[in-house]
PDB file of N, CA and C in Angstrom:
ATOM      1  N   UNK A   1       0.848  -1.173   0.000  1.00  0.00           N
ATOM      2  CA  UNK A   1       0.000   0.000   0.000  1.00  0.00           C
ATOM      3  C   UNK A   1       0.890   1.231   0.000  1.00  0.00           C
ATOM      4  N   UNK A   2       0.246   2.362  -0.260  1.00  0.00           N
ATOM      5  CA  UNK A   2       1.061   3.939  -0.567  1.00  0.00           C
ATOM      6  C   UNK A   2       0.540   4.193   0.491  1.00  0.00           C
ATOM      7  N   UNK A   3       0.847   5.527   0.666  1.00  0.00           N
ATOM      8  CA  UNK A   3       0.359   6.322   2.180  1.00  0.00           C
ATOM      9  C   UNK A   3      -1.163   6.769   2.136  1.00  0.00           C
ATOM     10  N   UNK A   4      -1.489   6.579   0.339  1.00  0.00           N
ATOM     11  CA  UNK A   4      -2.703   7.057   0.698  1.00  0.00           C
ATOM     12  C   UNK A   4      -3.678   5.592   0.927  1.00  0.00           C
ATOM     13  N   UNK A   5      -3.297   4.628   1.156  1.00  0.00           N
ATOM     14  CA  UNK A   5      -4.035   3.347   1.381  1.00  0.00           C
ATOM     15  C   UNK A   5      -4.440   2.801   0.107  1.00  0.00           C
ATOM     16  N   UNK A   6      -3.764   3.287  -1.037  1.00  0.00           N
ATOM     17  CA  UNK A   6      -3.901   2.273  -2.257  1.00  0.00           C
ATOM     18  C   UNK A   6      -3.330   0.782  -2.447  1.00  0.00           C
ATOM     19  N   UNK A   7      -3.536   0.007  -2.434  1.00  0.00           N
ATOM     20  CA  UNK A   7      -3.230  -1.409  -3.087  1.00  0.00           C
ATOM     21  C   UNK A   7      -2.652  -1.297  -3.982  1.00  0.00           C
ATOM     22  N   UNK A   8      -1.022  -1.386  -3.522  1.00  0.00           N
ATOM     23  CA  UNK A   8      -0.030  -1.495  -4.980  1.00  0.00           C
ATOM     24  C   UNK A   8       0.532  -2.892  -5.529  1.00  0.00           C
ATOM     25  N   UNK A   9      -0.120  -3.841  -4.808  1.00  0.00           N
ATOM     26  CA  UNK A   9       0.902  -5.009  -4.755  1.00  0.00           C
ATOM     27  C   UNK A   9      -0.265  -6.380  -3.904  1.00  0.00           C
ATOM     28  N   UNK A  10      -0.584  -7.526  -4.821  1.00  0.00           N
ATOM     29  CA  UNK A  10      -1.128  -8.486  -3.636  1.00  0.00           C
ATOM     30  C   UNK A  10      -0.306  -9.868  -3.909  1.00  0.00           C
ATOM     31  N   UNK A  11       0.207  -9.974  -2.454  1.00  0.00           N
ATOM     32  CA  UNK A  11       1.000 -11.443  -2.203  1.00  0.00           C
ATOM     33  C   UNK A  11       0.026 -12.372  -1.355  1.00  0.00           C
ATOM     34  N   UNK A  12       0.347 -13.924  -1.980  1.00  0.00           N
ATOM     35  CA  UNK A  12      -0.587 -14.206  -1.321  1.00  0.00           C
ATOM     36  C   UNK A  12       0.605 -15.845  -0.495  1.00  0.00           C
ATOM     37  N   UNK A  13       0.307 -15.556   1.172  1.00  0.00           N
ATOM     38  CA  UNK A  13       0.828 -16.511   2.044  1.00  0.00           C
ATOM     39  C   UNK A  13       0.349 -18.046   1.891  1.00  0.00           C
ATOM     40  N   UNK A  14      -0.615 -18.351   1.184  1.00  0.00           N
ATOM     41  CA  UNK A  14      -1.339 -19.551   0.797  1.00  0.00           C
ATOM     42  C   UNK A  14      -2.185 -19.662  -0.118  1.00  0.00           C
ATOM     43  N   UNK A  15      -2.071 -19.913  -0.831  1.00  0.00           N
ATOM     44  CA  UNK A  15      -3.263 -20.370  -2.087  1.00  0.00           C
ATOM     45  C   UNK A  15      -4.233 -20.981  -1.812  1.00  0.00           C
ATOM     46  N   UNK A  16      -5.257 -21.178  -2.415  1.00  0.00           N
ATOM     47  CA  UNK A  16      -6.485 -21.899  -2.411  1.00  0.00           C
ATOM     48  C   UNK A  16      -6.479 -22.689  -2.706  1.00  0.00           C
ATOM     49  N   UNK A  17      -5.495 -23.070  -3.588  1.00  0.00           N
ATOM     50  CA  UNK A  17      -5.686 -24.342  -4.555  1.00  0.00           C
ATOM     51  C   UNK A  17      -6.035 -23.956  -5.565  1.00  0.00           C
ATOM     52  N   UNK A  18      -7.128 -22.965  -6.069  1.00  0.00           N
ATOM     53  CA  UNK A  18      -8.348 -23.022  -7.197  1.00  0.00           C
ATOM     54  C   UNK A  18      -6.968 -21.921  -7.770  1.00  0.00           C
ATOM     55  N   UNK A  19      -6.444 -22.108  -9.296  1.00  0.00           N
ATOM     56  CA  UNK A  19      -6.059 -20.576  -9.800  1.00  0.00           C
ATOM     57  C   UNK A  19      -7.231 -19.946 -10.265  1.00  0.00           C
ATOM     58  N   UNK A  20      -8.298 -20.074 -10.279  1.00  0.00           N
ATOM     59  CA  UNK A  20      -9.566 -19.000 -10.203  1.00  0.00           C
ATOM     60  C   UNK A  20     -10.138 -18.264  -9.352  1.00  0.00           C
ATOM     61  N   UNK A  21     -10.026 -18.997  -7.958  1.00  0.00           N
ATOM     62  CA  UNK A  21     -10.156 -18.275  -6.646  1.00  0.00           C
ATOM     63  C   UNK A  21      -9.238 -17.539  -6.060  1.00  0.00           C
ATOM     64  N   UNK A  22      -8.161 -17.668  -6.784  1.00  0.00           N
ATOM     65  CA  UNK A  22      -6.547 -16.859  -6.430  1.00  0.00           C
ATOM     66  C   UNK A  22      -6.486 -15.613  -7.326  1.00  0.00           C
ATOM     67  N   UNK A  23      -6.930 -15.940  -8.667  1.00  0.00           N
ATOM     68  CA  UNK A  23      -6.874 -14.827  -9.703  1.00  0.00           C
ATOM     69  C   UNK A  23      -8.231 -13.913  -8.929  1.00  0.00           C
ATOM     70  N   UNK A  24      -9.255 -14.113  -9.080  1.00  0.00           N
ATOM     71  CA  UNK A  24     -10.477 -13.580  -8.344  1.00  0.00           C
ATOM     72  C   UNK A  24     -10.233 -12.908  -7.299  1.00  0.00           C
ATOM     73  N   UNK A  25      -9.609 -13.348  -5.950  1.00  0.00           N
ATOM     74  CA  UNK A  25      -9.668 -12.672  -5.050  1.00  0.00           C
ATOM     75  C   UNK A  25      -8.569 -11.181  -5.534  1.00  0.00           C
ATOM     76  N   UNK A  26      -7.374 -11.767  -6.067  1.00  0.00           N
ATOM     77  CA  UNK A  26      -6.245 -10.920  -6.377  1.00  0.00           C
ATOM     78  C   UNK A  26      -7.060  -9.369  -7.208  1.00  0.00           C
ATOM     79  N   UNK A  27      -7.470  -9.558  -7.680  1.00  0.00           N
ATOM     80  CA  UNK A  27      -8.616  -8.563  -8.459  1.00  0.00           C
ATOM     81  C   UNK A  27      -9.161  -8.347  -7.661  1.00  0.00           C
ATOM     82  N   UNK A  28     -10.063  -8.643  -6.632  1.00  0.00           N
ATOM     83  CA  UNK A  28     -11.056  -7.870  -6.192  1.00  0.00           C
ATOM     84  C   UNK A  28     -10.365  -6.738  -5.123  1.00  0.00           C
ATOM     85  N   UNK A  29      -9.066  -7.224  -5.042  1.00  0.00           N
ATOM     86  CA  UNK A  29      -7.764  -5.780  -4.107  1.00  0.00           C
ATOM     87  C   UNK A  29      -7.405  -5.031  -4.517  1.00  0.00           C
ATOM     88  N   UNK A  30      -6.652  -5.447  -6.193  1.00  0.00           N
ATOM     89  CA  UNK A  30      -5.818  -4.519  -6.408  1.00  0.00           C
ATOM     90  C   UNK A  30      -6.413  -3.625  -7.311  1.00  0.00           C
ATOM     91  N   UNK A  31      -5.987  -2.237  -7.144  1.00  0.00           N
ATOM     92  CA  UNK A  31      -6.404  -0.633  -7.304  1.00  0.00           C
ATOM     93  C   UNK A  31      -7.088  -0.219  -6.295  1.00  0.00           C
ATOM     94  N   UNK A  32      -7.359  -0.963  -5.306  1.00  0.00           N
ATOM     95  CA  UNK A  32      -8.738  -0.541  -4.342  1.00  0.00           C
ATOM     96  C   UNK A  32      -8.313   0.448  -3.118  1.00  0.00           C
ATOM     97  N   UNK A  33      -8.479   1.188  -2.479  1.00  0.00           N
ATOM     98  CA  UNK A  33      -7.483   1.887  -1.545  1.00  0.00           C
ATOM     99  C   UNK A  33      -8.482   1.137   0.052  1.00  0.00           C
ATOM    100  N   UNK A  34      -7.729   1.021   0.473  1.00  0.00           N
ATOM    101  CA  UNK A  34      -7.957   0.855   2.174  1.00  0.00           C
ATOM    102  C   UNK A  34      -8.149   1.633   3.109  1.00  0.00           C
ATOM    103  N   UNK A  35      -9.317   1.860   3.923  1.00  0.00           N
ATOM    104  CA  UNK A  35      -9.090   3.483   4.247  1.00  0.00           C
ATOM    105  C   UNK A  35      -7.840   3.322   5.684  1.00  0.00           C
ATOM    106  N   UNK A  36      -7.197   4.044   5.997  1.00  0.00           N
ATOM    107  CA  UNK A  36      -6.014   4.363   7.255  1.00  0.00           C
ATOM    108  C   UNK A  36      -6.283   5.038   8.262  1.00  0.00           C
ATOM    109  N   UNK A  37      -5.989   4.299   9.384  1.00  0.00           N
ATOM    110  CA  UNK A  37      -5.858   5.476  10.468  1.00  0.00           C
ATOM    111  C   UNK A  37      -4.792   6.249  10.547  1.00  0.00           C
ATOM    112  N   UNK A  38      -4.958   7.629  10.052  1.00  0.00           N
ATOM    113  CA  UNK A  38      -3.932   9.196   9.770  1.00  0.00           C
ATOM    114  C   UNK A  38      -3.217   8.892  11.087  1.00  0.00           C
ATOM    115  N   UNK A  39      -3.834   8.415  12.148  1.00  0.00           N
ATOM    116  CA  UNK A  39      -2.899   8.955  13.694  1.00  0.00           C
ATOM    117  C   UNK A  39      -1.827   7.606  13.959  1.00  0.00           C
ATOM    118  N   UNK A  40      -2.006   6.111  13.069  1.00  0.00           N
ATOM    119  CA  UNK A  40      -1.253   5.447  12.910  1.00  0.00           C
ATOM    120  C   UNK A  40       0.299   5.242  12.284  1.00  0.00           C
ATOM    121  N   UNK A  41       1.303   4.832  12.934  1.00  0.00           N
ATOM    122  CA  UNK A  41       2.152   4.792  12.131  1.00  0.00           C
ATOM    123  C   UNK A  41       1.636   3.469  10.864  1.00  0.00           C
ATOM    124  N   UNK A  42       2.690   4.204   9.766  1.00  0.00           N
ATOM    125  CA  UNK A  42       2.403   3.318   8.069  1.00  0.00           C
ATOM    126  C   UNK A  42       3.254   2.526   8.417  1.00  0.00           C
ATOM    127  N   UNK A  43       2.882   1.608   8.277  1.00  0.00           N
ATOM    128  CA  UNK A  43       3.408   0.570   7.837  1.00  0.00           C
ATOM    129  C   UNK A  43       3.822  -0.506   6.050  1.00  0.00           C
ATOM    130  N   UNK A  44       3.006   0.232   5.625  1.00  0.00           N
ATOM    131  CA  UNK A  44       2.937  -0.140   4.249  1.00  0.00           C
ATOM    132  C   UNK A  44       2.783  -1.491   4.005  1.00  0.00           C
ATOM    133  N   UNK A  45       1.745  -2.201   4.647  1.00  0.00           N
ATOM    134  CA  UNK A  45       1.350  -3.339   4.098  1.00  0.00           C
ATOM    135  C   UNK A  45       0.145  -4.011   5.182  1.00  0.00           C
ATOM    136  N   UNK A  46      -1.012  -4.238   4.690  1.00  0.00           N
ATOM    137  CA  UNK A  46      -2.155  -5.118   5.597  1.00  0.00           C
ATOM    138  C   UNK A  46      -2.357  -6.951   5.291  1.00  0.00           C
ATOM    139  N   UNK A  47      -2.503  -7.143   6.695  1.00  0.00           N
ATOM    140  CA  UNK A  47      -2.662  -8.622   6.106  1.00  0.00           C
ATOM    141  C   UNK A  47      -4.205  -9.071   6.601  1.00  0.00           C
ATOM    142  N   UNK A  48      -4.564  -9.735   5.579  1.00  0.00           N
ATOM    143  CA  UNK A  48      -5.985 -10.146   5.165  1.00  0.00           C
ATOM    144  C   UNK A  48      -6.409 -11.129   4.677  1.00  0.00           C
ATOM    145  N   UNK A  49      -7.192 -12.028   5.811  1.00  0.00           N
ATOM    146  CA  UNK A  49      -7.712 -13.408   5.621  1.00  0.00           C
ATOM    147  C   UNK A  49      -8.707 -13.226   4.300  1.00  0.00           C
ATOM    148  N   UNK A  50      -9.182 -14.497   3.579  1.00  0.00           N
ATOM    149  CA  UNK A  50     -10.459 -14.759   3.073  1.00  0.00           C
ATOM    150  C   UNK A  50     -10.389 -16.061   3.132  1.00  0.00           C
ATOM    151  N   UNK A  51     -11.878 -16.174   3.185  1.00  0.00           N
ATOM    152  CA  UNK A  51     -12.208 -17.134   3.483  1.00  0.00           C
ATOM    153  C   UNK A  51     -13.595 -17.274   2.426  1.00  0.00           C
ATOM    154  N   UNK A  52     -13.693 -18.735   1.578  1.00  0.00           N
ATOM    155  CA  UNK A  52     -14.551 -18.780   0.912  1.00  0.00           C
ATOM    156  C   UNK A  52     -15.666 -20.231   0.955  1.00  0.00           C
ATOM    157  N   UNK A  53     -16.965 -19.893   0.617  1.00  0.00           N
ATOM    158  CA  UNK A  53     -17.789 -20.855   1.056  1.00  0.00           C
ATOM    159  C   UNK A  53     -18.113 -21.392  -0.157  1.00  0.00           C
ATOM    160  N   UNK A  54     -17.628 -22.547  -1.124  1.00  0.00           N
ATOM    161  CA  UNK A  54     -18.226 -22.383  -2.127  1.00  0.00           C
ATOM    162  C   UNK A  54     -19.845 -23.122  -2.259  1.00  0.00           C
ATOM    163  N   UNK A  55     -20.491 -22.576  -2.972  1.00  0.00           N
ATOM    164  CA  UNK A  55     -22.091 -23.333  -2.812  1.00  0.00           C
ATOM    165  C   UNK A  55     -22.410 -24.126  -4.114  1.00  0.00           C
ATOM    166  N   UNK A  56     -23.091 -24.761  -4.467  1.00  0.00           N
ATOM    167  CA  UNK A  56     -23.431 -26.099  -5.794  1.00  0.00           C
ATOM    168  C   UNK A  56     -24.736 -25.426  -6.030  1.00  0.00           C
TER     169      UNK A  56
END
């Protein structure tokens, strides 16, 4: 992330398995901004579970 809480970059600590659920999630982050707490120090990077249910 930049300082202004944009999504410059998504790594991912575990895969899904699915490369469709990996490509998918990866898209639904990147360009997106995150909003920040101003009174926080930056850190420049959030980490973020998902978790998916798939249904039939």
């Amino acid at each position: 992330m930049d300082r202004r809480g944009r999504v410059l970059s998504v790594r991912f600590r575990r895969n899904s398995g699915s490369i469709m659920l990996d490509n998918a999630t990866m898209i639904m982050f990147m360009r997106q901004t995150i909003p920040l707490d101003l009174h926080a120090e930056f850190v420049g990077h959030a980490d973020v579970t998902v978790n998916y249910t798939l249904l039939e």
